[in-house]
C-alpha atoms as a PDB file:
ATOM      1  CA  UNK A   1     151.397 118.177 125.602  1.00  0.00           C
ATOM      2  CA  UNK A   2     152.706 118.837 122.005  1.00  0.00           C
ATOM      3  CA  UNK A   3     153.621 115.789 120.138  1.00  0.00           C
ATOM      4  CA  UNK A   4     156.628 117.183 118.379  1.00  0.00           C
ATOM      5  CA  UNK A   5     159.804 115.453 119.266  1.00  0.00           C
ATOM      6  CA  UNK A   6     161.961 118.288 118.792  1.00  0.00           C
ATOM      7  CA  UNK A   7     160.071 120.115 121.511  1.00  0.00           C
ATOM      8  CA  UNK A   8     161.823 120.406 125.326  1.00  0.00           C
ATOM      9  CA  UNK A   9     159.679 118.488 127.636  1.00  0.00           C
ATOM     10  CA  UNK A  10     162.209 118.835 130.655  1.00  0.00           C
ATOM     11  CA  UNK A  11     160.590 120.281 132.914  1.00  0.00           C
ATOM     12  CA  UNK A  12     163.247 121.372 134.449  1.00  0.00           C
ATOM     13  CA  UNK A  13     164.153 124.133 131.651  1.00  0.00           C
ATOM     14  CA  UNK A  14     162.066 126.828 130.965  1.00  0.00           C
ATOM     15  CA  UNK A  15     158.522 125.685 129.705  1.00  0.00           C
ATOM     16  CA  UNK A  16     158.420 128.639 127.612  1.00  0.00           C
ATOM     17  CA  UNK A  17     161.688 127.681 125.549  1.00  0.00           C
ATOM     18  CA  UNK A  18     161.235 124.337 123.754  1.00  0.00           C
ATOM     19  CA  UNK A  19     163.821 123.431 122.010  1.00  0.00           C
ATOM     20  CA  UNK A  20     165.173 126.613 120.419  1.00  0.00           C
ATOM     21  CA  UNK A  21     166.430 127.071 124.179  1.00  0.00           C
ATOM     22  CA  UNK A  22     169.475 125.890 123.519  1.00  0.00           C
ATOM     23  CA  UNK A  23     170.600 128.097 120.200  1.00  0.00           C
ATOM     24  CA  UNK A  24     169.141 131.217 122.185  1.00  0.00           C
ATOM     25  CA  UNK A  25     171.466 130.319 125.150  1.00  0.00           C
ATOM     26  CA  UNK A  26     174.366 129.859 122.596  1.00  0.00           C
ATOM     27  CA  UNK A  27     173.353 133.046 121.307  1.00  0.00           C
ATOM     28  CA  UNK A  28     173.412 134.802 124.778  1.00  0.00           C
ATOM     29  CA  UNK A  29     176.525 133.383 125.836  1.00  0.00           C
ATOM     30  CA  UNK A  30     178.329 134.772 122.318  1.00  0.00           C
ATOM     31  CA  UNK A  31     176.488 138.267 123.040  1.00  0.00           C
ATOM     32  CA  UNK A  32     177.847 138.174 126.523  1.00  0.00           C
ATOM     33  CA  UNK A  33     181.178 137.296 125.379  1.00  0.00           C
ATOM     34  CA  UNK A  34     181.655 140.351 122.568  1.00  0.00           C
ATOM     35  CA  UNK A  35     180.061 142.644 125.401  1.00  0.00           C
ATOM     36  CA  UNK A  36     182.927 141.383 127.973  1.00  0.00           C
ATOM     37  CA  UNK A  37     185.476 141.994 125.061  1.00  0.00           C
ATOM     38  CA  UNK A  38     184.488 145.026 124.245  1.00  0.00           C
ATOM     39  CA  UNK A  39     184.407 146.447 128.018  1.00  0.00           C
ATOM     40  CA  UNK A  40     187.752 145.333 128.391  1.00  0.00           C
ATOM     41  CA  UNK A  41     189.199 146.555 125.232  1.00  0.00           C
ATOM     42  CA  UNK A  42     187.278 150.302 125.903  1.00  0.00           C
ATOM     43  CA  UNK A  43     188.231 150.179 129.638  1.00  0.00           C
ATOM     44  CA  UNK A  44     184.224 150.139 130.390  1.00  0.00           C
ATOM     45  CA  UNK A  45     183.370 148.234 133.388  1.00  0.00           C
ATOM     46  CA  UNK A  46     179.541 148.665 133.083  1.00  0.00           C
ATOM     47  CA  UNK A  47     180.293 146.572 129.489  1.00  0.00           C
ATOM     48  CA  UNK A  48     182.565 143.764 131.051  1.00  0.00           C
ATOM     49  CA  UNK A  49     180.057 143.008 133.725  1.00  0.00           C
ATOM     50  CA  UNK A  50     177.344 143.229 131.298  1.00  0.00           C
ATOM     51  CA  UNK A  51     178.989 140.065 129.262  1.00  0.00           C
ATOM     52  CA  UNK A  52     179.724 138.415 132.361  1.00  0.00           C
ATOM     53  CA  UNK A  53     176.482 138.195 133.350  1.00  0.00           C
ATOM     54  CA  UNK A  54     175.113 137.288 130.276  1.00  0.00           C
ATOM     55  CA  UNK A  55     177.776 134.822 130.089  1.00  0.00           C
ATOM     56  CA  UNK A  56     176.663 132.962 133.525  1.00  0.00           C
ATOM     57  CA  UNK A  57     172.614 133.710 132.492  1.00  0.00           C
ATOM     58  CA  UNK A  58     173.577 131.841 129.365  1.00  0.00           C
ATOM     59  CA  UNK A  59     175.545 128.851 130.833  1.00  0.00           C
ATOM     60  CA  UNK A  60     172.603 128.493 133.336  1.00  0.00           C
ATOM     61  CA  UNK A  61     170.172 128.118 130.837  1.00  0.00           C
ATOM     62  CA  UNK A  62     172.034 126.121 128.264  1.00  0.00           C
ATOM     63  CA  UNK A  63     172.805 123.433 131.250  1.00  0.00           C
ATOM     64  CA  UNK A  64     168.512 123.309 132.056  1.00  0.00           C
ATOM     65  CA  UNK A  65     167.687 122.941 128.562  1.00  0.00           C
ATOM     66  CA  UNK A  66     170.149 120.322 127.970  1.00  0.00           C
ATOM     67  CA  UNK A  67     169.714 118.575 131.371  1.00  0.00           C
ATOM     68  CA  UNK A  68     169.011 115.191 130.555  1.00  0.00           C
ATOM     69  CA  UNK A  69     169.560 115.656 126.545  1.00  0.00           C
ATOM     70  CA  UNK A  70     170.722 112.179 124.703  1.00  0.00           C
ATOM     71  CA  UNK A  71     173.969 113.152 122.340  1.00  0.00           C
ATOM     72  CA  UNK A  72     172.948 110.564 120.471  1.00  0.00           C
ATOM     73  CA  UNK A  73     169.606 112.112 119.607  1.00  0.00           C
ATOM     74  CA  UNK A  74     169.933 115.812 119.495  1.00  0.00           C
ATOM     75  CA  UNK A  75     173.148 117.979 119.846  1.00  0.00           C
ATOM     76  CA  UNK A  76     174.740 120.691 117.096  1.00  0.00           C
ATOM     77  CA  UNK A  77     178.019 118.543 117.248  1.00  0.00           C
ATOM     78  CA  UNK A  78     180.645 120.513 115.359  1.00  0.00           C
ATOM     79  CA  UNK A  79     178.959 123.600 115.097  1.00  0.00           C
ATOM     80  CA  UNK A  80     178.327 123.572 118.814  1.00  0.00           C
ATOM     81  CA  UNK A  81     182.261 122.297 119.916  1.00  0.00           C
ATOM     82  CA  UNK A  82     183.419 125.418 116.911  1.00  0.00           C
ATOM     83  CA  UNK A  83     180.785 127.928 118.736  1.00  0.00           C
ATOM     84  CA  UNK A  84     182.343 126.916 122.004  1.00  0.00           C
ATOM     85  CA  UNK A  85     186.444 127.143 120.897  1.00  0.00           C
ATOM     86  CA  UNK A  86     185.879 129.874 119.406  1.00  0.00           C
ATOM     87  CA  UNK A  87     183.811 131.827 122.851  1.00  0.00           C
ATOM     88  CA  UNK A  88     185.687 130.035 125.314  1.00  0.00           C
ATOM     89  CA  UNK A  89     182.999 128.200 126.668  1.00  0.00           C
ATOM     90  CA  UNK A  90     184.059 124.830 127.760  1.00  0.00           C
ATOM     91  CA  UNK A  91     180.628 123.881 127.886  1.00  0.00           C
ATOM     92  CA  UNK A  92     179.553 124.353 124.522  1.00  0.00           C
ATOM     93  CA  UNK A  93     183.419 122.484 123.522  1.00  0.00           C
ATOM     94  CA  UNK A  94     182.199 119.530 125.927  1.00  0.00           C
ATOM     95  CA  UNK A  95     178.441 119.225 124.623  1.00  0.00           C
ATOM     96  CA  UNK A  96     179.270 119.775 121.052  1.00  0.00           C
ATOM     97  CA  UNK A  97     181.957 116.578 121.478  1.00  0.00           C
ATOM     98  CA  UNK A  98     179.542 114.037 122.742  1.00  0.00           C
ATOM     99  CA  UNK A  99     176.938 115.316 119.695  1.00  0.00           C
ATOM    100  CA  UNK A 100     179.792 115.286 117.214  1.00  0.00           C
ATOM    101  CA  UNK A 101     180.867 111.647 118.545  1.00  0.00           C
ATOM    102  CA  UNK A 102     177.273 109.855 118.154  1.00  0.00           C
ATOM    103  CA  UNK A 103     176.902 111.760 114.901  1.00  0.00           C
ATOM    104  CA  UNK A 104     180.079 110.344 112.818  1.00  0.00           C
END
């Protein structure tokens, strides 16, 4: 086992994502939300259920890789609360809060 503290060692998450996980799921769930925008501003349906699903894919793996994550020791704080305001994602809004709390 790695001895770098930044690394994910939930075993619950994906052992293949360490901790970069979490930006890639923030990443999918943005991607997933400009698809679902985009399908519903063209009228395409194939688009809109593309960025749903990428939305729920995302908020599934943001919640493993974060299972059991201390605020007070990791988080994106504002950033991640900004990120989530700005997608929609009450998740990110909730986990970014706790971060942003222990970090002031």
């Amino acid at each position: 086992m790695s001895s770098n503290p930044n690394q994910d060692t939930n075993p619950a998450s994906n052992p293949n994502q360490p901790q970069h996980g979490i930006i890639a799921g923030h990443a999918e769930y943005i991607k997933g939300a400009t698809e679902a925008v985009i399908g519903n501003i063209t009228g395409s349906h194939a688009w809109t259920t593309s960025g749903e699903q990428d939305k729920a894919h995302a908020k599934a793996s943001l919640q493993a890789a974060t299972e059991g994550r201390d605020p007070a020791a990791s988080g994106y704080g504002s950033v991640e609360e900004t990120a989530g305001k700005l997608t929609g994602c009450e998740w990110m809004k909730k986990e970014g809060a706790a971060s942003k709390s222990h970090q002031e």
